[in-house]
N, C-alpha and C. Protein backbone atom coordinates (compact mmCIF):
# COMPACT_ATOMS: atom_id res chain seq x y z
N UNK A 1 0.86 -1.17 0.00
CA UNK A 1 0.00 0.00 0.00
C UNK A 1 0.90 1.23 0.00
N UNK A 2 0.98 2.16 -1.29
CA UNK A 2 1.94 3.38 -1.19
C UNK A 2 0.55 4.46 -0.81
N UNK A 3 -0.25 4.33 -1.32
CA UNK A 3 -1.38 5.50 -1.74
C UNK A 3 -1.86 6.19 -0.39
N UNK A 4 -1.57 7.40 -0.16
CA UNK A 4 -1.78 7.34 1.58
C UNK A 4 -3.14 7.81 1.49
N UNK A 5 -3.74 8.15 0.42
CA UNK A 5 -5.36 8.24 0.53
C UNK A 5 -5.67 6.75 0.90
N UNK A 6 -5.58 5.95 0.53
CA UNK A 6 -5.92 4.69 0.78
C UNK A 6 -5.59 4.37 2.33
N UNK A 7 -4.59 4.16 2.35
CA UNK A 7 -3.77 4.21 4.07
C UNK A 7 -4.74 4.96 4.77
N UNK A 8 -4.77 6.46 4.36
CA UNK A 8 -5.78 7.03 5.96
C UNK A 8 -7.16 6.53 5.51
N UNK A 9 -7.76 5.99 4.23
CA UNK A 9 -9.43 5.59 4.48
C UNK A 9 -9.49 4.20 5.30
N UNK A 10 -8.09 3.31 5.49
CA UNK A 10 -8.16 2.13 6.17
C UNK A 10 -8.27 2.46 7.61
N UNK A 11 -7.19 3.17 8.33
CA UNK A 11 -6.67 3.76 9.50
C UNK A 11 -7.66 4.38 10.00
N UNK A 12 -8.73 5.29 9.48
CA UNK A 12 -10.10 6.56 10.23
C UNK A 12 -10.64 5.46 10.79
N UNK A 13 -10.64 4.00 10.76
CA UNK A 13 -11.68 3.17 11.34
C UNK A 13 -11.20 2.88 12.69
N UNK A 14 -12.00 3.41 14.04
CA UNK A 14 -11.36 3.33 15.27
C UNK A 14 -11.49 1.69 15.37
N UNK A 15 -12.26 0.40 14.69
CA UNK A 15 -11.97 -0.37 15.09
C UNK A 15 -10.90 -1.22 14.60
N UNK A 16 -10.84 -1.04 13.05
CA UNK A 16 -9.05 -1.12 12.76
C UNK A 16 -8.36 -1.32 13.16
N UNK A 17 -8.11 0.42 13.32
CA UNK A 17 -6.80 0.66 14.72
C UNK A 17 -6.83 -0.42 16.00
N UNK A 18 -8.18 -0.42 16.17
CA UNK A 18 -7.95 -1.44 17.61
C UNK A 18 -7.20 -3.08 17.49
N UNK A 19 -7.92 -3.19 15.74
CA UNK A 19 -7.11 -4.42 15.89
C UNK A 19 -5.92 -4.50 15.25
N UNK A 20 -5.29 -3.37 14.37
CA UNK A 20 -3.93 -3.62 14.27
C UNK A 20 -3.32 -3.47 14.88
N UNK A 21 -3.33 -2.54 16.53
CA UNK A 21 -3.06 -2.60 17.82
C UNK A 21 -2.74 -3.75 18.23
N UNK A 22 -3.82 -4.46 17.73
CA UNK A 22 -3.56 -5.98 18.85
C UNK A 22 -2.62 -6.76 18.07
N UNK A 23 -2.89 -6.98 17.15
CA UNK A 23 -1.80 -7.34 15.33
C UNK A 23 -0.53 -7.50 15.47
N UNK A 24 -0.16 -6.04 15.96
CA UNK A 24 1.22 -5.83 16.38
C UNK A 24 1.95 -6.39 17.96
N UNK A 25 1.13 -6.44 18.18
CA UNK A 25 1.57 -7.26 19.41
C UNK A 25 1.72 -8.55 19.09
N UNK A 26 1.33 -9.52 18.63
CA UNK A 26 0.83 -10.81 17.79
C UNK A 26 -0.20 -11.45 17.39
N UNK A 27 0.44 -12.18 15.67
CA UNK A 27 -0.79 -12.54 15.14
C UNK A 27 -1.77 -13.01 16.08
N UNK A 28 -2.76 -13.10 14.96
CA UNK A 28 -3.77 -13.27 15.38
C UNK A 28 -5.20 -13.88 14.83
N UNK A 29 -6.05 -14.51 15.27
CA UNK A 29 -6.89 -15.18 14.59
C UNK A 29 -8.53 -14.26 15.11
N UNK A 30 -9.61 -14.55 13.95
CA UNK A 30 -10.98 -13.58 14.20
C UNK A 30 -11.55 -13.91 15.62
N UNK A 31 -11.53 -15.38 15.97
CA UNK A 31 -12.45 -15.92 17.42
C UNK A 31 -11.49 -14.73 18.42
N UNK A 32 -10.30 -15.38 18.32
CA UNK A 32 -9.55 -14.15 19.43
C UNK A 32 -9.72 -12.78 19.41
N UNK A 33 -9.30 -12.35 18.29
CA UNK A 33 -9.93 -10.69 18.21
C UNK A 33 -10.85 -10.21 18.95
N UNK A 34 -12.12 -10.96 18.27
CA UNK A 34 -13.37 -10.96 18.90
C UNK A 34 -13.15 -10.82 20.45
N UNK A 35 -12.89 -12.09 20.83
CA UNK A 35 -13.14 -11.98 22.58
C UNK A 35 -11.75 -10.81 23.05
N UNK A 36 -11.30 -11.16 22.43
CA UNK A 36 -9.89 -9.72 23.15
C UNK A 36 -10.34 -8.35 23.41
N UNK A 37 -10.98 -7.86 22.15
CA UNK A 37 -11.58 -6.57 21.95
C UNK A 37 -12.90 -6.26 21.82
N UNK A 38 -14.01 -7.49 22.49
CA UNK A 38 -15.07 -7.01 22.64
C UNK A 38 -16.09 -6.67 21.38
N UNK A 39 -15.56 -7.50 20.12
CA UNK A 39 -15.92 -6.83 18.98
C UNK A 39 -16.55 -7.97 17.94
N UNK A 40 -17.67 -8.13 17.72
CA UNK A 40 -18.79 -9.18 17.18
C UNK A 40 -17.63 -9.69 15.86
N UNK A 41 -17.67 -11.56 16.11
CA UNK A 41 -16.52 -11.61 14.85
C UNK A 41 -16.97 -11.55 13.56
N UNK A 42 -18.25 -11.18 13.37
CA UNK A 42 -18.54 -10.41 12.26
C UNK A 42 -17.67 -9.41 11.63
N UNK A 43 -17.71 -8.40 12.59
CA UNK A 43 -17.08 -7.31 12.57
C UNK A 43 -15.44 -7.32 12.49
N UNK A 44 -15.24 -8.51 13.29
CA UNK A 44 -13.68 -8.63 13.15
C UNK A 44 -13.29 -9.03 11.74
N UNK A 45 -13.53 -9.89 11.14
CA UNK A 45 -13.80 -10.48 9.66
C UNK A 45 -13.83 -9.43 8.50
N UNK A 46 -14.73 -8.84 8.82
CA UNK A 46 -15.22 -7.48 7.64
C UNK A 46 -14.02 -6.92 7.48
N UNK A 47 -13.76 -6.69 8.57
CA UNK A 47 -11.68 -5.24 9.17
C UNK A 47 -10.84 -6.18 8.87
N UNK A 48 -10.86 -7.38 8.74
CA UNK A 48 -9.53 -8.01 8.87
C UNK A 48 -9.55 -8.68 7.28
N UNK A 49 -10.95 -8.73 6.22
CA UNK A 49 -10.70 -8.90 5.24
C UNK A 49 -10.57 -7.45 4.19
N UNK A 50 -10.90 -6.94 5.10
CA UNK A 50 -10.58 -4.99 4.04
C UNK A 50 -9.07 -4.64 4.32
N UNK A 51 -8.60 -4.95 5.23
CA UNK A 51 -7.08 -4.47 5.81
C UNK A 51 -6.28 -5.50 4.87
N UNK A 52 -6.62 -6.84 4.41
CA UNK A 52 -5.68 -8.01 3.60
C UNK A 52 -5.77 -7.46 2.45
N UNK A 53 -6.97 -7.28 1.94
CA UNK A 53 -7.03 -6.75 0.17
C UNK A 53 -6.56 -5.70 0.32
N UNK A 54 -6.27 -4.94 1.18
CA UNK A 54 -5.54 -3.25 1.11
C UNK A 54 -3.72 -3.86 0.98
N UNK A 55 -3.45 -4.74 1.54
CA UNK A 55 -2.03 -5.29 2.06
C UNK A 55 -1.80 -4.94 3.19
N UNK A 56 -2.21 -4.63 3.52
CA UNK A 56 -2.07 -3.96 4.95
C UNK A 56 -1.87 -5.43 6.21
N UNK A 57 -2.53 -6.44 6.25
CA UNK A 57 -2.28 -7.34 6.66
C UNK A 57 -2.22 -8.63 5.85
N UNK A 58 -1.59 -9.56 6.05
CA UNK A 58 -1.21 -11.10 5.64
C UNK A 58 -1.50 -12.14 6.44
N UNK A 59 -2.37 -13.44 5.75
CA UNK A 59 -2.80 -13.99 6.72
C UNK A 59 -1.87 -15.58 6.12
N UNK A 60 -2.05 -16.62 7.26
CA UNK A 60 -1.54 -17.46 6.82
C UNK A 60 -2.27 -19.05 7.54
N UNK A 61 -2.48 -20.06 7.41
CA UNK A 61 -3.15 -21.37 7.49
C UNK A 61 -2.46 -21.70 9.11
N UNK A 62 -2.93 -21.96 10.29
CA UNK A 62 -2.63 -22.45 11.51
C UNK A 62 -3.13 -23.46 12.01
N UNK A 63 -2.56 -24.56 12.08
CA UNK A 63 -3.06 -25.93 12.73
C UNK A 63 -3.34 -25.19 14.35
N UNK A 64 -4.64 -26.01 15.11
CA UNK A 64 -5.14 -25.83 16.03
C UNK A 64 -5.45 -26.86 16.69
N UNK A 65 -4.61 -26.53 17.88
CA UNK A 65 -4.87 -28.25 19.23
C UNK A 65 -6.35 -28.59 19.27
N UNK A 66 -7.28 -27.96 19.60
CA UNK A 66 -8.43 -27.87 20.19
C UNK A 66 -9.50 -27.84 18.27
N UNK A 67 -8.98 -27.62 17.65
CA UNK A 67 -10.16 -27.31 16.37
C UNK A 67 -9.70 -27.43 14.93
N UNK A 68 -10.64 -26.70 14.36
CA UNK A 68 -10.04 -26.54 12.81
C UNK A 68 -8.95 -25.73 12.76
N UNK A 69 -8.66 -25.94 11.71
CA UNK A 69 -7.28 -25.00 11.43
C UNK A 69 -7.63 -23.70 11.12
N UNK A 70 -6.90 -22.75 11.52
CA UNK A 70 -7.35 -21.31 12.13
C UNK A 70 -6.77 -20.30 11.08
N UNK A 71 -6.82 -18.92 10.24
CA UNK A 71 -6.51 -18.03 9.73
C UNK A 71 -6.20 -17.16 10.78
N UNK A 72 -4.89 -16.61 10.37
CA UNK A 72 -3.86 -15.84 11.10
C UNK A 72 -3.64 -15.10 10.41
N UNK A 73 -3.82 -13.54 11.55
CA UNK A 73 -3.47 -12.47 10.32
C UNK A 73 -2.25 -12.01 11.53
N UNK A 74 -1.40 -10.71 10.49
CA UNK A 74 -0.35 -10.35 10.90
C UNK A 74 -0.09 -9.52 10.10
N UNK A 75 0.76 -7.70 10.80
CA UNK A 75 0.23 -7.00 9.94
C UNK A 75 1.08 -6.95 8.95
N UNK A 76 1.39 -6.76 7.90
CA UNK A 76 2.19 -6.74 6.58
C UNK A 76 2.61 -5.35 5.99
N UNK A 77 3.06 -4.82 6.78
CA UNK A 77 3.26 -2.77 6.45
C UNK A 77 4.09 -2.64 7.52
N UNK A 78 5.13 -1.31 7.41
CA UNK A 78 5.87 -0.80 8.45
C UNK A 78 5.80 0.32 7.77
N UNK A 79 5.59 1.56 8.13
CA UNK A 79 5.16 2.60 8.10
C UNK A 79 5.09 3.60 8.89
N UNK A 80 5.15 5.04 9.15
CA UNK A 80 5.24 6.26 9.45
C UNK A 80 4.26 7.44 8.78
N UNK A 81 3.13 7.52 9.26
CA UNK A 81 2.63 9.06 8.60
C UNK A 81 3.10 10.09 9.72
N UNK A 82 3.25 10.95 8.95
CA UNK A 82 3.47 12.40 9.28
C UNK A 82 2.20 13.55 8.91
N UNK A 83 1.90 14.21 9.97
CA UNK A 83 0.48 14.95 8.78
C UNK A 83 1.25 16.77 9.91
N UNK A 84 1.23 17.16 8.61
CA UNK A 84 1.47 18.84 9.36
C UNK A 84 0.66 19.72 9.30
N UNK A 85 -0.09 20.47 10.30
CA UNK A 85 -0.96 21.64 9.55
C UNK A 85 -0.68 22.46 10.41
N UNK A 86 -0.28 23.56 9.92
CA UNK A 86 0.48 24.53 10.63
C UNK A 86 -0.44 26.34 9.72
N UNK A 87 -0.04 27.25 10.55
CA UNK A 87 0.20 28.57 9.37
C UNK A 87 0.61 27.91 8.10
N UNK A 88 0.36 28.87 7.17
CA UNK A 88 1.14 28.44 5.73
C UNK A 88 1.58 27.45 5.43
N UNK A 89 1.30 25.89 6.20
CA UNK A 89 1.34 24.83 5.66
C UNK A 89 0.68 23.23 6.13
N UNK A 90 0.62 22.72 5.42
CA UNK A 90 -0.49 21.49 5.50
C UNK A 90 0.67 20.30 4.51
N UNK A 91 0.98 19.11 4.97
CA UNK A 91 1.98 17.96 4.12
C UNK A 91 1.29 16.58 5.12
N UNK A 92 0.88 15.75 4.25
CA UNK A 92 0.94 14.27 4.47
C UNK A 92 2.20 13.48 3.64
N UNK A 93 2.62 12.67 4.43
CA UNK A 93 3.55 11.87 4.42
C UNK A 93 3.51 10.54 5.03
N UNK A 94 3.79 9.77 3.86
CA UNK A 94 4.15 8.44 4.61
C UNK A 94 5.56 7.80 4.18
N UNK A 95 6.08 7.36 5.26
CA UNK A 95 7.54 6.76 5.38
C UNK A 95 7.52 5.48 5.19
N UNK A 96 7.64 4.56 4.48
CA UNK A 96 7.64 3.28 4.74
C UNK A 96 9.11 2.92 5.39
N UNK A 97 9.17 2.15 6.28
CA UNK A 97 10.31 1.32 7.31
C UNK A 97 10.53 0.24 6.67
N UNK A 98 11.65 -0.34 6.66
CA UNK A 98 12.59 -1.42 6.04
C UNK A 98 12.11 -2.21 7.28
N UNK A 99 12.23 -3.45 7.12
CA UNK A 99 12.45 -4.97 7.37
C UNK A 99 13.79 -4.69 8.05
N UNK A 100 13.82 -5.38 9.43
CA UNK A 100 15.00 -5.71 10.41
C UNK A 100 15.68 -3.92 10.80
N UNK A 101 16.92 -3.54 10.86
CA UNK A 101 16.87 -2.73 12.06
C UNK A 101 18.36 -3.14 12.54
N UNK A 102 18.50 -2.17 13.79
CA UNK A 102 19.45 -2.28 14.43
C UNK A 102 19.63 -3.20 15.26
N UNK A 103 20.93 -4.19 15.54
CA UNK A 103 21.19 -5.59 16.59
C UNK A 103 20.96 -4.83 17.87
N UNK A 104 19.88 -5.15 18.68
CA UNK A 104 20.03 -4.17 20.05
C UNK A 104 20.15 -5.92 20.51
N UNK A 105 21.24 -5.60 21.78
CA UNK A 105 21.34 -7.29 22.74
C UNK A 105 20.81 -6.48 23.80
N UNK A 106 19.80 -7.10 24.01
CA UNK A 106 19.00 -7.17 25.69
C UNK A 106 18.64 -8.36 25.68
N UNK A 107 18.92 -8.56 27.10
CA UNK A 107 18.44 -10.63 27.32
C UNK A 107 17.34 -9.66 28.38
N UNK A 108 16.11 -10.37 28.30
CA UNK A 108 15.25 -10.30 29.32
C UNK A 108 14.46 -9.52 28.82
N UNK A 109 13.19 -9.71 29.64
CA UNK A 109 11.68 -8.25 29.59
C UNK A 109 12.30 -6.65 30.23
N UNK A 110 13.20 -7.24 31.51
CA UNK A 110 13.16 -5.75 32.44
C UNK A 110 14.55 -4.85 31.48
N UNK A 111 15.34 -5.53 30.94
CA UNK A 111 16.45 -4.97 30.27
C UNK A 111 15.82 -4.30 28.89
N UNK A 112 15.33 -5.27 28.01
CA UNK A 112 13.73 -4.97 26.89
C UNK A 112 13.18 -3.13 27.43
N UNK A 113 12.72 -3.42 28.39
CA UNK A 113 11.80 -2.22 29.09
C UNK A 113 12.51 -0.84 29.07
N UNK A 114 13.75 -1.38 29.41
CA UNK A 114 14.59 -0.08 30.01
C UNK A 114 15.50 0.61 28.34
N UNK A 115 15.87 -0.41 27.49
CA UNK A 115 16.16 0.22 26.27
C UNK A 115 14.87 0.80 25.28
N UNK A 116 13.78 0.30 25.71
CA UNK A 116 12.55 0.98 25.01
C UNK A 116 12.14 2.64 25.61
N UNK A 117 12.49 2.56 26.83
CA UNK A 117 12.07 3.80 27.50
C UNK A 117 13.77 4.82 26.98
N UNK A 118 14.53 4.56 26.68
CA UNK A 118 15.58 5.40 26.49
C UNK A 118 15.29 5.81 24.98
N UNK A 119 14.90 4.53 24.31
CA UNK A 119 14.24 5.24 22.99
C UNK A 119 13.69 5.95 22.64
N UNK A 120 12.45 5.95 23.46
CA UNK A 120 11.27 6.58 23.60
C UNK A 120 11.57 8.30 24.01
N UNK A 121 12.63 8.26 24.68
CA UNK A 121 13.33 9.46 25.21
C UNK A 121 13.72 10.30 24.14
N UNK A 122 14.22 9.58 23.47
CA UNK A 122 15.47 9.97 22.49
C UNK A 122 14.21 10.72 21.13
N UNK A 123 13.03 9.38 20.83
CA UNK A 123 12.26 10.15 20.17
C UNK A 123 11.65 11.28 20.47
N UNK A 124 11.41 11.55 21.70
CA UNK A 124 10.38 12.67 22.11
C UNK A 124 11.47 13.68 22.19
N UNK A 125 12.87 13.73 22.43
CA UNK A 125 13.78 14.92 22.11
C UNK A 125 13.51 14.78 20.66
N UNK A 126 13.99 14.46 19.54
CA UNK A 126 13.43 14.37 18.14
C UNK A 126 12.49 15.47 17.64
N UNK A 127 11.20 14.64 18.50
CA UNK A 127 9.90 15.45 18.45
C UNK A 127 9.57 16.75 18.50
N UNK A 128 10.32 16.76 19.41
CA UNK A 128 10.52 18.56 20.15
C UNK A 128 11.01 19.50 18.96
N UNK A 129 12.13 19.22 18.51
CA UNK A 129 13.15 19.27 17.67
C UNK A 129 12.29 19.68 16.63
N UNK A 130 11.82 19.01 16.03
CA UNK A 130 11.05 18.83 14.66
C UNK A 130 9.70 19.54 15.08
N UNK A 131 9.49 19.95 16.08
CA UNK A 131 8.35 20.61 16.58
C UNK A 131 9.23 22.44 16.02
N UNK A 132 10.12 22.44 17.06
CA UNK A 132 10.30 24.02 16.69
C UNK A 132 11.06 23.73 15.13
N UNK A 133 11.36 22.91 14.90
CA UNK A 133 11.82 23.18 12.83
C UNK A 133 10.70 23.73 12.61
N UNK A 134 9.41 23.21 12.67
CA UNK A 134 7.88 23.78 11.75
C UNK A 134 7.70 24.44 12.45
N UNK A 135 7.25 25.24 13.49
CA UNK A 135 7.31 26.70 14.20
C UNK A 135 8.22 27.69 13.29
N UNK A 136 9.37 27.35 13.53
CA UNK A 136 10.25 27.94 12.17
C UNK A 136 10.22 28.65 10.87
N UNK A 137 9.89 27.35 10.19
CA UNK A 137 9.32 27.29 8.64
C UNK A 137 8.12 27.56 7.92
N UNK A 138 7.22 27.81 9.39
CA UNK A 138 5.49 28.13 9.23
C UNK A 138 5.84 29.88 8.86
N UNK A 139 6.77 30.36 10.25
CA UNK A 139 7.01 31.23 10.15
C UNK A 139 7.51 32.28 9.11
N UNK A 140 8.47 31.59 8.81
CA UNK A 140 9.57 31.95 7.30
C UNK A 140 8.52 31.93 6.15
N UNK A 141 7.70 30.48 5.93
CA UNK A 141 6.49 30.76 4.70
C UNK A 141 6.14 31.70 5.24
N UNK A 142 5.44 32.25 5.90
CA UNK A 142 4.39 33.24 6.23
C UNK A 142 5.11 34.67 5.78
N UNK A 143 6.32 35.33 6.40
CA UNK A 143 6.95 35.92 5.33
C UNK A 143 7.67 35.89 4.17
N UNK A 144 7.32 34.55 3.64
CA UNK A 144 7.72 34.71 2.14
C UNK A 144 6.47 34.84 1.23
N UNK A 145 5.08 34.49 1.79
CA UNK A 145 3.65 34.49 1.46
C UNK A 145 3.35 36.33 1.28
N UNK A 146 3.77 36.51 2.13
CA UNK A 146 3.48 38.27 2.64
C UNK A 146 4.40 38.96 1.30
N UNK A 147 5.70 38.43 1.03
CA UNK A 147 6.53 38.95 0.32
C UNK A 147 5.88 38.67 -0.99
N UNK A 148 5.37 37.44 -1.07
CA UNK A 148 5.14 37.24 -2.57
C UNK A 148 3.56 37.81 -3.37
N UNK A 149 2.82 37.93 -2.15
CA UNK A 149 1.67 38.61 -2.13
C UNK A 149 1.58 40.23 -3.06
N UNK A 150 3.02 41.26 -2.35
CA UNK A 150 3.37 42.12 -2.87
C UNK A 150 3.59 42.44 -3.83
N UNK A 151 3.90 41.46 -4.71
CA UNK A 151 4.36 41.10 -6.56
C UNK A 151 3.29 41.55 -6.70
N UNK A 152 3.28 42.51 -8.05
CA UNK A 152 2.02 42.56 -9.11
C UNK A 152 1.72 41.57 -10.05
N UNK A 153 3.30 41.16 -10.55
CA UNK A 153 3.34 40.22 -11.91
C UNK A 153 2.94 39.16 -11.32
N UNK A 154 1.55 38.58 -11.95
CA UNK A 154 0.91 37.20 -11.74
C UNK A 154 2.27 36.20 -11.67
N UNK A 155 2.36 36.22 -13.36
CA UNK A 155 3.29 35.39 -13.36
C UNK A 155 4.87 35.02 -12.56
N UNK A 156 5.54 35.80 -12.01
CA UNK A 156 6.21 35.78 -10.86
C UNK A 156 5.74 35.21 -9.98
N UNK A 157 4.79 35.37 -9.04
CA UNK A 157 4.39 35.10 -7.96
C UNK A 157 4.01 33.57 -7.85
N UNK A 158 3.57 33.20 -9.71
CA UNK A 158 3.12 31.91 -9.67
C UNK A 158 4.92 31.07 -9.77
N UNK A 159 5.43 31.20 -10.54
CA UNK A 159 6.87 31.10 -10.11
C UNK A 159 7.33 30.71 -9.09
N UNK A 160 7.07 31.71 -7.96
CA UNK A 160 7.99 31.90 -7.07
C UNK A 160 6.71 31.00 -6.06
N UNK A 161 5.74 30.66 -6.17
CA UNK A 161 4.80 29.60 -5.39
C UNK A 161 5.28 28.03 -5.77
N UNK A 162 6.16 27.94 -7.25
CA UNK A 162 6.28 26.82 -7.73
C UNK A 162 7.54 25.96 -7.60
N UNK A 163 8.59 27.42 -7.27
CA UNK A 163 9.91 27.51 -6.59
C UNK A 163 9.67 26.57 -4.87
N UNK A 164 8.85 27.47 -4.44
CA UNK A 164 8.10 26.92 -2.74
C UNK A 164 7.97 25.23 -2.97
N UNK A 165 6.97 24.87 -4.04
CA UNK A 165 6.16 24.10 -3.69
C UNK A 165 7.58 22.65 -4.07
N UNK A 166 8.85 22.92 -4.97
CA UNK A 166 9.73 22.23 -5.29
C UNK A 166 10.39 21.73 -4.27
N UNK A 167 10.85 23.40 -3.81
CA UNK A 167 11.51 22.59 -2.75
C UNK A 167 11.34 21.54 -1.44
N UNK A 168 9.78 21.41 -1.09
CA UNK A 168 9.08 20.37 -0.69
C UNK A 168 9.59 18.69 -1.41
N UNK A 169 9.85 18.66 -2.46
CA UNK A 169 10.28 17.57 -3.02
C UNK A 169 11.53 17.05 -3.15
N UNK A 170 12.62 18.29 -2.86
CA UNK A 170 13.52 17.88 -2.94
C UNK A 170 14.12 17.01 -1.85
C-alpha cells in the first residue's frame, strides 16, 4: 500500500486501529480478536478482510490443538505518517520502514523495558526538535507568502509559489 489516501481511508476506522493494535503485538486469529476486543466476529472479519485486500495485513493457514485450522493475520506494512498543519502549511507523508533494524542485545523483559524507554526518550527529544523546525518554517512561509503577495506580476508570484512548492520535493 503506497497510496496514503488509501492508508488514511483504512486507519479513520477506530476499530481497525484497535485491531492492528492488537496485530502488532501478535498474530492473530478472528475468534480471538473478537473476545480480546469485545468486537462481534462479524465485525472482526469485515476489518480483517478490508485491511488483507488493502495489504495492509497477511494472513496465513494455523493448525489448532483444540479445532479446525485457524486463519492468522499479521500486519504486513511498516510505516510512518506524518500529517502537518500549521500557518502556511499542510503535508501528508508516509515513510515506509525497512524490514529488520538495528542488533540491540538485551536478554530479558526488564532490560527490553529499560532500552525501550531510552528510545522513547530519544524520540520525544526528536519530536521537540522537529516541533520548533515547523514553528520555524510556518514562520519563514508566512513571510515569504506576505513577500510574494506584494508582486504585481501574476506570473512571478506563480513562479515563485512553484519555486516553494519544489523545494518540498527535494
Amino acid at each position: 500500500m503506497t497510496d496514503i489516501d488509501d492508508l488514511l481511508s483504512i486507519i479513520e476506522n477506530p476499530t481497525r486501529r484497535r485491531i492492528l493494535e492488537y496485530l502488532t503485538r501478535e498474530p492473530s486469529y478472528p475468534l480471538q480478536l473478537s473476545k480480546e476486543l469485545g468486537i462481534s466476529q462479524q465485525a472482526v472479519m469485515k476489518n480483517l478482510a478490508l485491511m488483507e485486500q488493502s495489504g495492509m495485513l497477511m494472513s496465513h493457514q494455523e493448525e489448532s490443538r483444540m479445532g479446525p485450522t485457524r486463519t492468522v493475520y499479521a500486519p504486513n506494512q511498516r510505516f510512518t505518517i506524518i500529517i502537518d498543519l500549521h500557518d502556511n502549511m499542510f503535508t501528508v507523508r508516509m515513510i515506509p520502514t525497512e524490514e529488520g533494524g538495528a542488533n540491540t542485545d538485551v536478554e530479558g523483559a526488564e532490560e527490553a523495558l529499560d532500552r525501550i524507554r531510552e528510545i522513547d526518550s530519544e524520540m520525544e527529544e526528536l519530536d521537540a526538535r522537529r516541533a520548533e523546525l515547523l514553528r520555524e518554517r510556518s514562520s519563514v512561509i508566512g513571510k515569504f507568502n506576505e513577500a510574494v503577495r506584494s508582486i504585481e506580476d501574476p506570473e512571478q508570484r506563480r513562479e515563485l509559489y512553484e519555486r516553494l512548492e519544489s523545494n518540498k520535493e527535494d
